[in-house]
PDB file of N, CA and C in Angstrom:
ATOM      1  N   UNK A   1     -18.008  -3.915  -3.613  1.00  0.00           N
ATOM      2  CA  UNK A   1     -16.834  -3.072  -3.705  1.00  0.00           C
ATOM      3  C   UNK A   1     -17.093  -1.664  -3.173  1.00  0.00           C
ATOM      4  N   UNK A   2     -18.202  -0.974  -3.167  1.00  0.00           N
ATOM      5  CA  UNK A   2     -18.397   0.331  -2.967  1.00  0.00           C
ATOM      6  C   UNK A   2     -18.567   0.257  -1.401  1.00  0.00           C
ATOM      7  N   UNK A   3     -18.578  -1.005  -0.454  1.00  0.00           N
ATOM      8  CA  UNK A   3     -19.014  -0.744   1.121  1.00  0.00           C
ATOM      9  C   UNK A   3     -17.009  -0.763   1.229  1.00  0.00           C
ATOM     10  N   UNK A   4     -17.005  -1.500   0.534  1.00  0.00           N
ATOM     11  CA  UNK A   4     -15.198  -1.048   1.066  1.00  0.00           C
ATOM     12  C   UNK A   4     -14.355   0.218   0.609  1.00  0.00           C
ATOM     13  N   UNK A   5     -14.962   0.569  -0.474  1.00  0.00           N
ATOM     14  CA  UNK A   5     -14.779   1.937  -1.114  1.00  0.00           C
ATOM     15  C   UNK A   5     -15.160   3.126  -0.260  1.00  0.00           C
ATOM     16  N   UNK A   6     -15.654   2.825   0.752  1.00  0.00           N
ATOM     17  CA  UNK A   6     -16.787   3.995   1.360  1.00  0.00           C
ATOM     18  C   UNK A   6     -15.372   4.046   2.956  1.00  0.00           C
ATOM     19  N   UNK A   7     -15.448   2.407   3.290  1.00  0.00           N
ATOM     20  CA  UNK A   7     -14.626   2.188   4.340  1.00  0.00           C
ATOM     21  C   UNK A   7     -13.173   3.383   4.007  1.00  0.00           C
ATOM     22  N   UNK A   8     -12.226   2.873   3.009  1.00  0.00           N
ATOM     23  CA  UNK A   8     -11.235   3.579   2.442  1.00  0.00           C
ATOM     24  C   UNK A   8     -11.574   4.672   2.399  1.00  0.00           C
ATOM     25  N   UNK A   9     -12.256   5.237   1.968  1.00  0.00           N
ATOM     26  CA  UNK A   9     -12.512   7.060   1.907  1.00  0.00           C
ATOM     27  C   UNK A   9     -12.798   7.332   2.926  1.00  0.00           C
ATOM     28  N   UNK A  10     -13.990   7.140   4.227  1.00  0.00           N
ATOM     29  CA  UNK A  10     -13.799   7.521   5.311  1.00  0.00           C
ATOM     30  C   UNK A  10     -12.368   7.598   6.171  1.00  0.00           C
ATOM     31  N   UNK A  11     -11.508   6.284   6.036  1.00  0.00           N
ATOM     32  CA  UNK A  11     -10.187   6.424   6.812  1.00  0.00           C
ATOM     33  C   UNK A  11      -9.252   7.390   6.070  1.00  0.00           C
ATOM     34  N   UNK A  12      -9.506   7.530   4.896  1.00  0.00           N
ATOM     35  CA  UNK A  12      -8.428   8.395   4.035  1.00  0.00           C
ATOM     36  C   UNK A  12      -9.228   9.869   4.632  1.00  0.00           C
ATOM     37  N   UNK A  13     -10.317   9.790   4.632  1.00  0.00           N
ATOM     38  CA  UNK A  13     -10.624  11.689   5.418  1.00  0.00           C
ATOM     39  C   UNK A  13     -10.074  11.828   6.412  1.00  0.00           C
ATOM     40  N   UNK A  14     -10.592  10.892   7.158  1.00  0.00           N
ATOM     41  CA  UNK A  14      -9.959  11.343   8.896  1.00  0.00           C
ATOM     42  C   UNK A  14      -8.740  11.384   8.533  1.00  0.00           C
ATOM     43  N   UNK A  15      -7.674  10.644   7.815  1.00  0.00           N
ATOM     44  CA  UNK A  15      -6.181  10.822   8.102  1.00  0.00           C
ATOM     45  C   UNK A  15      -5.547  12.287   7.618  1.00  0.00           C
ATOM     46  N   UNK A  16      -6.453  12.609   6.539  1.00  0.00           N
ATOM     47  CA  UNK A  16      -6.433  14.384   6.150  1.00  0.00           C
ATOM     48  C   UNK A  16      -6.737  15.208   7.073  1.00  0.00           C
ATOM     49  N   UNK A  17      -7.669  15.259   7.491  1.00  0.00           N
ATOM     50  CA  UNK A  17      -8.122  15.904   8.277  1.00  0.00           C
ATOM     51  C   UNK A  17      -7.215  16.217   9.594  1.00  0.00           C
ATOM     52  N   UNK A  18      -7.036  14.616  10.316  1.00  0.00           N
ATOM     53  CA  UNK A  18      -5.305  14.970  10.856  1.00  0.00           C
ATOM     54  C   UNK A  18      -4.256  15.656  10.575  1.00  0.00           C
ATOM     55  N   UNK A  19      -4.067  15.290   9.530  1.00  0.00           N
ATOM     56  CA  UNK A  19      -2.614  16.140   8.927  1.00  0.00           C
ATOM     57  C   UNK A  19      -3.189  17.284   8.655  1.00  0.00           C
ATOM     58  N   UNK A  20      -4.218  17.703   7.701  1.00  0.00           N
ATOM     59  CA  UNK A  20      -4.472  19.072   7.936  1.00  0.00           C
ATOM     60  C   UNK A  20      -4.342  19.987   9.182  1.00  0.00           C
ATOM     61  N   UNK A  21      -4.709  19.345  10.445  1.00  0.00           N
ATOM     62  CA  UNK A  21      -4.774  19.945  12.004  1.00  0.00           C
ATOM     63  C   UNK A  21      -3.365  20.428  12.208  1.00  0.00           C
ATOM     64  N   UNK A  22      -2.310  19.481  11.444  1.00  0.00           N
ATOM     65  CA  UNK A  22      -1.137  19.554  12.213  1.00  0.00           C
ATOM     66  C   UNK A  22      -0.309  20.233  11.139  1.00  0.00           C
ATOM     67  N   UNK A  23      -0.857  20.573   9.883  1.00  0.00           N
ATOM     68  CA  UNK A  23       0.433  21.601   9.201  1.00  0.00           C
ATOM     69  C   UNK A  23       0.296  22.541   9.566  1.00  0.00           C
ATOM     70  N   UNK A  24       1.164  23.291   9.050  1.00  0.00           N
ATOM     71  CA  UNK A  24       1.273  24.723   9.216  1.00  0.00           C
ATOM     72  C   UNK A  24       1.981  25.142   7.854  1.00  0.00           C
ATOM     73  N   UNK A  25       2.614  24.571   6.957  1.00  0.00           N
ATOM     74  CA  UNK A  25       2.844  24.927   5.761  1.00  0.00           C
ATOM     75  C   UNK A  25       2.116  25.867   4.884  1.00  0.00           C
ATOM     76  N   UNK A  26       1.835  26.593   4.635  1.00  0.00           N
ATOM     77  CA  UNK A  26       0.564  27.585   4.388  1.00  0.00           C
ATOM     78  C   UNK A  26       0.012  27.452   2.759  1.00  0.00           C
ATOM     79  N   UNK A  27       1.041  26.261   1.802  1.00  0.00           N
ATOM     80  CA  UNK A  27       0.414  25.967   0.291  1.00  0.00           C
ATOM     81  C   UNK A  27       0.099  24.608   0.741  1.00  0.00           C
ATOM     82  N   UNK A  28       0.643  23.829   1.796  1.00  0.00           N
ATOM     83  CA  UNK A  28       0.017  22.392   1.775  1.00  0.00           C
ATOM     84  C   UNK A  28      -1.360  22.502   2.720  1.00  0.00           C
ATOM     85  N   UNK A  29      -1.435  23.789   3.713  1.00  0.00           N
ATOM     86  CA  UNK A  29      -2.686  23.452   4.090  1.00  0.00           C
ATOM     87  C   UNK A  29      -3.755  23.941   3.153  1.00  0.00           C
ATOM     88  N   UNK A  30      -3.469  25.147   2.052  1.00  0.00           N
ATOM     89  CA  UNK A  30      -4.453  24.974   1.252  1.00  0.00           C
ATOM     90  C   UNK A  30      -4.788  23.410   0.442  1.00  0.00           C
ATOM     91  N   UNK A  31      -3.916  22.921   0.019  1.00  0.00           N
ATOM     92  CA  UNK A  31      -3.880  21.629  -0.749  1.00  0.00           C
ATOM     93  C   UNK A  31      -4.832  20.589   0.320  1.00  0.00           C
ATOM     94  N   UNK A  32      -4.398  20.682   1.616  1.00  0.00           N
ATOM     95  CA  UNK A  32      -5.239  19.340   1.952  1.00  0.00           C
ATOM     96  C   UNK A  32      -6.500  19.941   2.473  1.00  0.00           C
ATOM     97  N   UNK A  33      -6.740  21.931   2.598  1.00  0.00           N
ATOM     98  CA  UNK A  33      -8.007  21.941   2.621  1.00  0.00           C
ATOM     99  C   UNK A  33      -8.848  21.591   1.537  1.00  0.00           C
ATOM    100  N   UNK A  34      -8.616  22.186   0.484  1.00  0.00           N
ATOM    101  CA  UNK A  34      -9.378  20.935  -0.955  1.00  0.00           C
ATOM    102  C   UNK A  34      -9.617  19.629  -0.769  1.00  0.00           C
ATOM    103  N   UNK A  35      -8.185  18.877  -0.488  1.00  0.00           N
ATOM    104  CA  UNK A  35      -8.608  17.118  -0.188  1.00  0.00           C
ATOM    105  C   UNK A  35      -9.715  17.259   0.423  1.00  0.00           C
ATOM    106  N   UNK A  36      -9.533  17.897   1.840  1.00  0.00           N
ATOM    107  CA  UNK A  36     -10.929  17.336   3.090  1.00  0.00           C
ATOM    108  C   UNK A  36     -12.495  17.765   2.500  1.00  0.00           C
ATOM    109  N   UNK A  37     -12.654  19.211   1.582  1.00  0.00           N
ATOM    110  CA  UNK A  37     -13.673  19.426   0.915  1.00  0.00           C
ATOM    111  C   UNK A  37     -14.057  18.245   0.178  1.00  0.00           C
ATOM    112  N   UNK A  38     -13.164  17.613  -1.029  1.00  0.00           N
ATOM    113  CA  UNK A  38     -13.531  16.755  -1.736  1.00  0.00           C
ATOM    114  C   UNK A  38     -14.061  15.523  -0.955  1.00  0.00           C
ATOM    115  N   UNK A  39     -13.457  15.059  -0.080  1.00  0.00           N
ATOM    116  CA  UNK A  39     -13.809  13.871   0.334  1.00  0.00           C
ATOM    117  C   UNK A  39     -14.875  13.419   1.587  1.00  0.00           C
ATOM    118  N   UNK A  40     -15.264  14.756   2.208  1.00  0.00           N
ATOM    119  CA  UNK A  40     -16.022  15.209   2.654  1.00  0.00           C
ATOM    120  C   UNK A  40     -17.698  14.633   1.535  1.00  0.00           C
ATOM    121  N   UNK A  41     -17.282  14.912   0.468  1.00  0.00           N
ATOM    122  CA  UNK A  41     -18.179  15.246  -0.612  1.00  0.00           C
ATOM    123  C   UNK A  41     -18.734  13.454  -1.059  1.00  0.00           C
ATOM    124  N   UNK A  42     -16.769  12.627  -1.091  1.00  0.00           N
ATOM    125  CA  UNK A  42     -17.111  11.295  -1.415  1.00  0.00           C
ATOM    126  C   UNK A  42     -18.001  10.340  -0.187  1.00  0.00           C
ATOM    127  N   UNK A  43     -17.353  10.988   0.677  1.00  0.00           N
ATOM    128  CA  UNK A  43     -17.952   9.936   1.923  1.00  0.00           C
ATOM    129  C   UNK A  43     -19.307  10.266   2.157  1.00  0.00           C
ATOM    130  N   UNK A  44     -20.024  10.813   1.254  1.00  0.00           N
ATOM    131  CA  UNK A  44     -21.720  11.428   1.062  1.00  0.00           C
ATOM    132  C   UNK A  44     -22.205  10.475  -0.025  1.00  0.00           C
ATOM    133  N   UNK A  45     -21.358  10.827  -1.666  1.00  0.00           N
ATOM    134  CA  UNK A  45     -21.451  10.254  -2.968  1.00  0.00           C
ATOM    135  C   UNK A  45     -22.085   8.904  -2.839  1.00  0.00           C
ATOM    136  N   UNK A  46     -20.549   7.636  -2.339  1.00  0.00           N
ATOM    137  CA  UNK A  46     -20.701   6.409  -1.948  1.00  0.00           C
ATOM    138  C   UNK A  46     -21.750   5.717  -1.369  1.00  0.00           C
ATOM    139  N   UNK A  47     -22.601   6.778  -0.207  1.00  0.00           N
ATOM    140  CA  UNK A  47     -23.450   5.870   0.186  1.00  0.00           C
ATOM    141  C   UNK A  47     -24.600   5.971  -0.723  1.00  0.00           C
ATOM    142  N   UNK A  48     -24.719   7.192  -1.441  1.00  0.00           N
ATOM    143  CA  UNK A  48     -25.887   7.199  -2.773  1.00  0.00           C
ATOM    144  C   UNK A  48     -25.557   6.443  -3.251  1.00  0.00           C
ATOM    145  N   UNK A  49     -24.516   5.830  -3.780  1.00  0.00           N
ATOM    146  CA  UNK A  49     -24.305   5.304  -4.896  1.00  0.00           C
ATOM    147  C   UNK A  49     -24.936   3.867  -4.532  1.00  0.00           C
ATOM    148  N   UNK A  50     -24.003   3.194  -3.257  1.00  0.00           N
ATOM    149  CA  UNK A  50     -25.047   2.028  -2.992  1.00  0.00           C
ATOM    150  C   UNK A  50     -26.657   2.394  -2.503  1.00  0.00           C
ATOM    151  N   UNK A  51     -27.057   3.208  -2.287  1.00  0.00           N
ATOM    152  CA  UNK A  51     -28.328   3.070  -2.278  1.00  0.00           C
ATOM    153  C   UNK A  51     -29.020   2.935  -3.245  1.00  0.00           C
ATOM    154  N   UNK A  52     -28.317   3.559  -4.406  1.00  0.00           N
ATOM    155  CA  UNK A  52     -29.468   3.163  -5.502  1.00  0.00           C
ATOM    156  C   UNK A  52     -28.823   2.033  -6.776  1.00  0.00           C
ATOM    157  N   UNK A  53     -28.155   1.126  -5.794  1.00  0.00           N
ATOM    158  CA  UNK A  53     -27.676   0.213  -6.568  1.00  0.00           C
ATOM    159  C   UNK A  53     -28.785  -0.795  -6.966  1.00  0.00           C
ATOM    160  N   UNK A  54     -28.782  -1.452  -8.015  1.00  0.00           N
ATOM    161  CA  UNK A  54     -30.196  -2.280  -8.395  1.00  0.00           C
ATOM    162  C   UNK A  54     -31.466  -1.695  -8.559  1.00  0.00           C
ATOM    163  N   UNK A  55     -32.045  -0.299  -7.834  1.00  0.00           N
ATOM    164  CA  UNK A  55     -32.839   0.475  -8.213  1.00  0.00           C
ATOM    165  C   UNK A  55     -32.991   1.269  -9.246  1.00  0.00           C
ATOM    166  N   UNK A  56     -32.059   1.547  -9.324  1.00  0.00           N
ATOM    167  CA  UNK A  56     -31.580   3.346 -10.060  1.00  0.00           C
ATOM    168  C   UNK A  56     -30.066   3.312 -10.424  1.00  0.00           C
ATOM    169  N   UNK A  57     -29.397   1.917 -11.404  1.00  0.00           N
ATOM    170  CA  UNK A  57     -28.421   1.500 -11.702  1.00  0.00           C
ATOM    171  C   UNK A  57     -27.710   3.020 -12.240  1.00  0.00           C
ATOM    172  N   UNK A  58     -28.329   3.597 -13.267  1.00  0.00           N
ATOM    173  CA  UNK A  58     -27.840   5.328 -13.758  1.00  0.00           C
ATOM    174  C   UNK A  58     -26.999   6.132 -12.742  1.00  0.00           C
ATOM    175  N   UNK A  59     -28.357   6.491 -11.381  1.00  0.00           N
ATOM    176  CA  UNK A  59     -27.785   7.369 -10.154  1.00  0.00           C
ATOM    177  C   UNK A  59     -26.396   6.885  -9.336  1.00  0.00           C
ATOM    178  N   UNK A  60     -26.882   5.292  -9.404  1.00  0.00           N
ATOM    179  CA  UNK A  60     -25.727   4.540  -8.259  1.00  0.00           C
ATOM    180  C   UNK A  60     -24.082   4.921  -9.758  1.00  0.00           C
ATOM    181  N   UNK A  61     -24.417   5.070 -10.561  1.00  0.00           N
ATOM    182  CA  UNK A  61     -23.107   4.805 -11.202  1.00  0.00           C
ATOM    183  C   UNK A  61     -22.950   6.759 -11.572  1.00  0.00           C
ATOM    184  N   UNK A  62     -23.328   7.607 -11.685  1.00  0.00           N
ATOM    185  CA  UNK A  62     -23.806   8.975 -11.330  1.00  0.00           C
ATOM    186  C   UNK A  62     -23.046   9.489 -10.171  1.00  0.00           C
ATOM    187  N   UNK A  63     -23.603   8.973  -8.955  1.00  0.00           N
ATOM    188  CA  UNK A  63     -22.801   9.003  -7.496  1.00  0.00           C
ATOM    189  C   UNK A  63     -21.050   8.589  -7.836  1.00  0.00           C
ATOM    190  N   UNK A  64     -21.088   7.119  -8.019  1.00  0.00           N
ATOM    191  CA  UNK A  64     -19.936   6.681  -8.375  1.00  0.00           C
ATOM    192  C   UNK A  64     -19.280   7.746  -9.071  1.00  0.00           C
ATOM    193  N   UNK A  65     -19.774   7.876 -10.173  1.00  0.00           N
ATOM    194  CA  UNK A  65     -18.390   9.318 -11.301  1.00  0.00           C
ATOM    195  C   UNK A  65     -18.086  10.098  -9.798  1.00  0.00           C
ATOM    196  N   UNK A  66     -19.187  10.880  -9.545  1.00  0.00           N
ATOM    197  CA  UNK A  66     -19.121  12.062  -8.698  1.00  0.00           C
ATOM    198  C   UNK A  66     -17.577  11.666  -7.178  1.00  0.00           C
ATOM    199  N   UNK A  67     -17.797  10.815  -7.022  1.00  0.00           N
ATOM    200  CA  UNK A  67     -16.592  10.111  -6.419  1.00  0.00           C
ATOM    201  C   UNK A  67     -15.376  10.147  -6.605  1.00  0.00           C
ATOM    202  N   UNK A  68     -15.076   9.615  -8.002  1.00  0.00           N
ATOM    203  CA  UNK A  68     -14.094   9.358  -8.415  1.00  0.00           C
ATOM    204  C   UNK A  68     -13.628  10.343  -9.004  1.00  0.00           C
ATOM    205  N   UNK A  69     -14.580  11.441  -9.974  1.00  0.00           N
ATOM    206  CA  UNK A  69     -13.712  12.945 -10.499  1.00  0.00           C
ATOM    207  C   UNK A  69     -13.273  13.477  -8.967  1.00  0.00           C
ATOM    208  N   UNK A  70     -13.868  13.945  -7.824  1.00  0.00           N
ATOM    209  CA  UNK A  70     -13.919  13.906  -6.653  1.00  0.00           C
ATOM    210  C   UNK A  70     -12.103  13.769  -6.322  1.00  0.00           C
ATOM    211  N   UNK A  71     -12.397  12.375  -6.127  1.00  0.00           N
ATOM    212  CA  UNK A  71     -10.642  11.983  -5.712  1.00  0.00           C
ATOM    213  C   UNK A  71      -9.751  12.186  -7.277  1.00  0.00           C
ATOM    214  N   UNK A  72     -10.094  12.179  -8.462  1.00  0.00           N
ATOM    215  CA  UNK A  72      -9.327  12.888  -9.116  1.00  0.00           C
ATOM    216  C   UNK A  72      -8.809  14.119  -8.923  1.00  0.00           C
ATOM    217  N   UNK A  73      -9.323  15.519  -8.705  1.00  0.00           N
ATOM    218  CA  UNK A  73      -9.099  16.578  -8.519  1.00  0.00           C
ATOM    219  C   UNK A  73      -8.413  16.612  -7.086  1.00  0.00           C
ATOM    220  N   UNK A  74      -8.087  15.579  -6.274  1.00  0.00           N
ATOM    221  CA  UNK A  74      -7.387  15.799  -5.314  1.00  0.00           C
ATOM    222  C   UNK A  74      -5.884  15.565  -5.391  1.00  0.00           C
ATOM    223  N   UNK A  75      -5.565  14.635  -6.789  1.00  0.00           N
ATOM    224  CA  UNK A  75      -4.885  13.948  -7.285  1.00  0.00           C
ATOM    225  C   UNK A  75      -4.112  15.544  -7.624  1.00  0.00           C
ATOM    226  N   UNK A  76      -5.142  16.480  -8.691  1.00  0.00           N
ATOM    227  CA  UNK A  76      -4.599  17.346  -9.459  1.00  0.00           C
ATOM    228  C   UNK A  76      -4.117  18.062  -8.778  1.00  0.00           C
ATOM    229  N   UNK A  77      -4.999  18.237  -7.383  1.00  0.00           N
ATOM    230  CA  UNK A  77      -4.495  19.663  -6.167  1.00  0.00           C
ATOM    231  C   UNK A  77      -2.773  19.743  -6.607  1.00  0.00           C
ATOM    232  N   UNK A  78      -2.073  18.613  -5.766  1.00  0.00           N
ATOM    233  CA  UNK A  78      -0.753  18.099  -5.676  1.00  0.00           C
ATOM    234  C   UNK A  78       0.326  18.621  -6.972  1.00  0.00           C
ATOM    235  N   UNK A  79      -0.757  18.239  -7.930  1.00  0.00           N
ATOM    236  CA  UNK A  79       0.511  17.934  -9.517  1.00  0.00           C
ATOM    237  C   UNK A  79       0.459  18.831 -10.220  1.00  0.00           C
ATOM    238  N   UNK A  80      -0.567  19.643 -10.099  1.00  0.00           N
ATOM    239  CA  UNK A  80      -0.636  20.595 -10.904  1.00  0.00           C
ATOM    240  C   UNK A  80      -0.295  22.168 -10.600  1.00  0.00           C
ATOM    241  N   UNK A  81       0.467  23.376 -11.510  1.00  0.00           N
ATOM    242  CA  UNK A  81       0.613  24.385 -10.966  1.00  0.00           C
ATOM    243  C   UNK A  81       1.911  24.822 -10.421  1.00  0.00           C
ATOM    244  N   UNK A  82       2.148  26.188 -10.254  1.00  0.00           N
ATOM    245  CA  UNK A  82       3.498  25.832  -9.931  1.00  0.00           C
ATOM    246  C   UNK A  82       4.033  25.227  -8.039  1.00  0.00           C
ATOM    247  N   UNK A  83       3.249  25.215  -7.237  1.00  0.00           N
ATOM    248  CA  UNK A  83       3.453  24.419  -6.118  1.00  0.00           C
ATOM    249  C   UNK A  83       3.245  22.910  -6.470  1.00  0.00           C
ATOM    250  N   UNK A  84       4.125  22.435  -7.195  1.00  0.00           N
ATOM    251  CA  UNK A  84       3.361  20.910  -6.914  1.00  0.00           C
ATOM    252  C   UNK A  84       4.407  20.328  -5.744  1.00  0.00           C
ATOM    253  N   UNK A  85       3.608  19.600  -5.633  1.00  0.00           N
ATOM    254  CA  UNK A  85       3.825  18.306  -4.015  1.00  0.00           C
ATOM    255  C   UNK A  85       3.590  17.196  -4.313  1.00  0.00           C
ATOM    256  N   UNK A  86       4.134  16.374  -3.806  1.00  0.00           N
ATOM    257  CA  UNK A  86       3.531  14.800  -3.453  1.00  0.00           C
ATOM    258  C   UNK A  86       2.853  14.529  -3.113  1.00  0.00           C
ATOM    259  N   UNK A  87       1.455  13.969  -3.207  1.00  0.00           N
ATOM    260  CA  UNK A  87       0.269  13.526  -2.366  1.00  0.00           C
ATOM    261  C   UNK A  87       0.312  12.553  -1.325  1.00  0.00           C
ATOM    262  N   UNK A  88       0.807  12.735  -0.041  1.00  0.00           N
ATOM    263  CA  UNK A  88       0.416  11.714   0.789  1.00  0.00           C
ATOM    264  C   UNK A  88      -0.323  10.997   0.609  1.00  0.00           C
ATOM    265  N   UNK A  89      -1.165  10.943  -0.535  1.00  0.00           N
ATOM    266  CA  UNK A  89      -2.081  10.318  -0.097  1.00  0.00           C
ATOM    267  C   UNK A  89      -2.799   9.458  -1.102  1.00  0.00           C
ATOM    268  N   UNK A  90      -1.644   9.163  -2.124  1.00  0.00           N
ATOM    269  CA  UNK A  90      -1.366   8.967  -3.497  1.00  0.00           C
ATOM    270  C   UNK A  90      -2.660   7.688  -3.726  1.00  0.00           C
ATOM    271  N   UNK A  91      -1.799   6.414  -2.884  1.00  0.00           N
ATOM    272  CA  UNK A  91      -2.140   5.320  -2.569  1.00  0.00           C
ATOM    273  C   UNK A  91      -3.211   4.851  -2.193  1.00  0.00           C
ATOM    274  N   UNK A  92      -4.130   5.737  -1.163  1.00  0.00           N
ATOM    275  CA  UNK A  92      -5.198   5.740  -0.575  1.00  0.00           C
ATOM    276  C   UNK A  92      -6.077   6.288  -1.552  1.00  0.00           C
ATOM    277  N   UNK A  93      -6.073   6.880  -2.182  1.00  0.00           N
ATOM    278  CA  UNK A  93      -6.622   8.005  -3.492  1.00  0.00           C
ATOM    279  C   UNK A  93      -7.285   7.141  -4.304  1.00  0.00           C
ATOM    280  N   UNK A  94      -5.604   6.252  -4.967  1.00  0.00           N
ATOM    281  CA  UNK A  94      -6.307   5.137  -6.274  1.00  0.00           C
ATOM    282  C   UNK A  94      -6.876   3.778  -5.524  1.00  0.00           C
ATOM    283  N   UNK A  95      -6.819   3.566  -4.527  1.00  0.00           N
ATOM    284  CA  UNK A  95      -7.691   2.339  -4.019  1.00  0.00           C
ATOM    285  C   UNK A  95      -9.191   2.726  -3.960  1.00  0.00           C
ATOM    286  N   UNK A  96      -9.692   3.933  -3.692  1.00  0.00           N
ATOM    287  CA  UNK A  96     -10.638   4.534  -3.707  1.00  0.00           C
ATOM    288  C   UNK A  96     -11.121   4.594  -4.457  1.00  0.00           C
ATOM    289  N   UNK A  97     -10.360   5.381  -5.775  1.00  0.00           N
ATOM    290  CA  UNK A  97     -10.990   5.078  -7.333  1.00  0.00           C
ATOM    291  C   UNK A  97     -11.432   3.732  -7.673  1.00  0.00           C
ATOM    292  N   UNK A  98     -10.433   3.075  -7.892  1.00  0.00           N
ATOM    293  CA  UNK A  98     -10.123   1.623  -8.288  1.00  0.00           C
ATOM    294  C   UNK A  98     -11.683   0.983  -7.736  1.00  0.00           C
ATOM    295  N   UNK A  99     -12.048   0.899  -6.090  1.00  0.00           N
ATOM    296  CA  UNK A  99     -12.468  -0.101  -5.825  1.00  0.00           C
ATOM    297  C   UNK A  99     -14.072   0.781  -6.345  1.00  0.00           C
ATOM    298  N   UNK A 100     -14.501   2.369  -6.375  1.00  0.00           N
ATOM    299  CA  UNK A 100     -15.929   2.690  -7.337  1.00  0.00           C
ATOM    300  C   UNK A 100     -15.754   2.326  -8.299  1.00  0.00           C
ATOM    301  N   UNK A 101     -14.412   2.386  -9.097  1.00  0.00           N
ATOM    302  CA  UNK A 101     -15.019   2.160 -10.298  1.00  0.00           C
ATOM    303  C   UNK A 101     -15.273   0.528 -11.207  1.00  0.00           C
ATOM    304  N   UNK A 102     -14.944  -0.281 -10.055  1.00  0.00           N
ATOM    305  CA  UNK A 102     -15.510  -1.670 -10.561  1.00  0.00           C
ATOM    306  C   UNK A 102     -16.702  -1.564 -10.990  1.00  0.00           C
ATOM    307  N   UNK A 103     -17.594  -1.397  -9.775  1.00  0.00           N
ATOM    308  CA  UNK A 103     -19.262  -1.663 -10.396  1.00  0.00           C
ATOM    309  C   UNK A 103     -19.287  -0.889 -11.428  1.00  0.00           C
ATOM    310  N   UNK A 104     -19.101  -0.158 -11.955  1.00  0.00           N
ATOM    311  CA  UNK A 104     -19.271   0.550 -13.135  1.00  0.00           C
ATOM    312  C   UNK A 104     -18.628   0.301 -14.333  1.00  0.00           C
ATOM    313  N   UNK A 105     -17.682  -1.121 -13.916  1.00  0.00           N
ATOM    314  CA  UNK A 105     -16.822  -1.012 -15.513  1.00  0.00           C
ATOM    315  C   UNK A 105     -17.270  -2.784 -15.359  1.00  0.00           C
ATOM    316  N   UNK A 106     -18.546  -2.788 -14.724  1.00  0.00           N
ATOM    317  CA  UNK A 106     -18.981  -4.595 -15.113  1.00  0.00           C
ATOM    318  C   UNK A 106     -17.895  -5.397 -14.753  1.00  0.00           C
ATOM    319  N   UNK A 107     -16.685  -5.569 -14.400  1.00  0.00           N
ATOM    320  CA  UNK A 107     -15.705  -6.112 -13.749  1.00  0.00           C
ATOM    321  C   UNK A 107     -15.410  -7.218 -12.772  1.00  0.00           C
TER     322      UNK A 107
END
């Protein structure tokens, strides 16, 4: 689950990262500059996490949190505060969660 988890977060950056290029809204490009920080951060996390899968079961599930609070707080960018927005990117977000946090919930 985490090599497809990794897949999803890489395509969910680049598609930020796009749309970041192309707003000009000046509270949504702060908002998706956070996203691209955060996920920047996951598409690092993920591959720790499988690396120390079966080795270092603690770190690989360690990485994993770090992931998933990660795309949480991108969640919050959006909802929280008085600018809130819709997250483009709602969908792509919880598949991301969803598919780290299997290995970790024994599933």
């Amino acid at each position: 689950m985490l090599e497809a988890a990794l897949t999803k977060a890489s395509t969910t950056f680049n598609q930020v990262k796009k749309l970041l290029s192309k707003t000009t809204e000046p509270v949504l490009k702060c908002y998706l500059t956070v996203y691209t920080d955060k996920y920047e951060s996951i598409v690092k996390e993920i591959p720790k996490a499988i690396q120390h899968v079966g080795s270092d079961n603690n770190e690989a599930i360690h990485q994993g949190d770090l992931a998933i609070t990660d795309a949480d707080t991108c969640e919050g960018i959006f909802s929280d505060g008085p600018n809130k927005h819709k997250s483009p990117f709602t969908a792509n977000n919880n598949v991301v969660q969803d598919l780290v946090a299997r290995p970790s919930s024994n599933c």
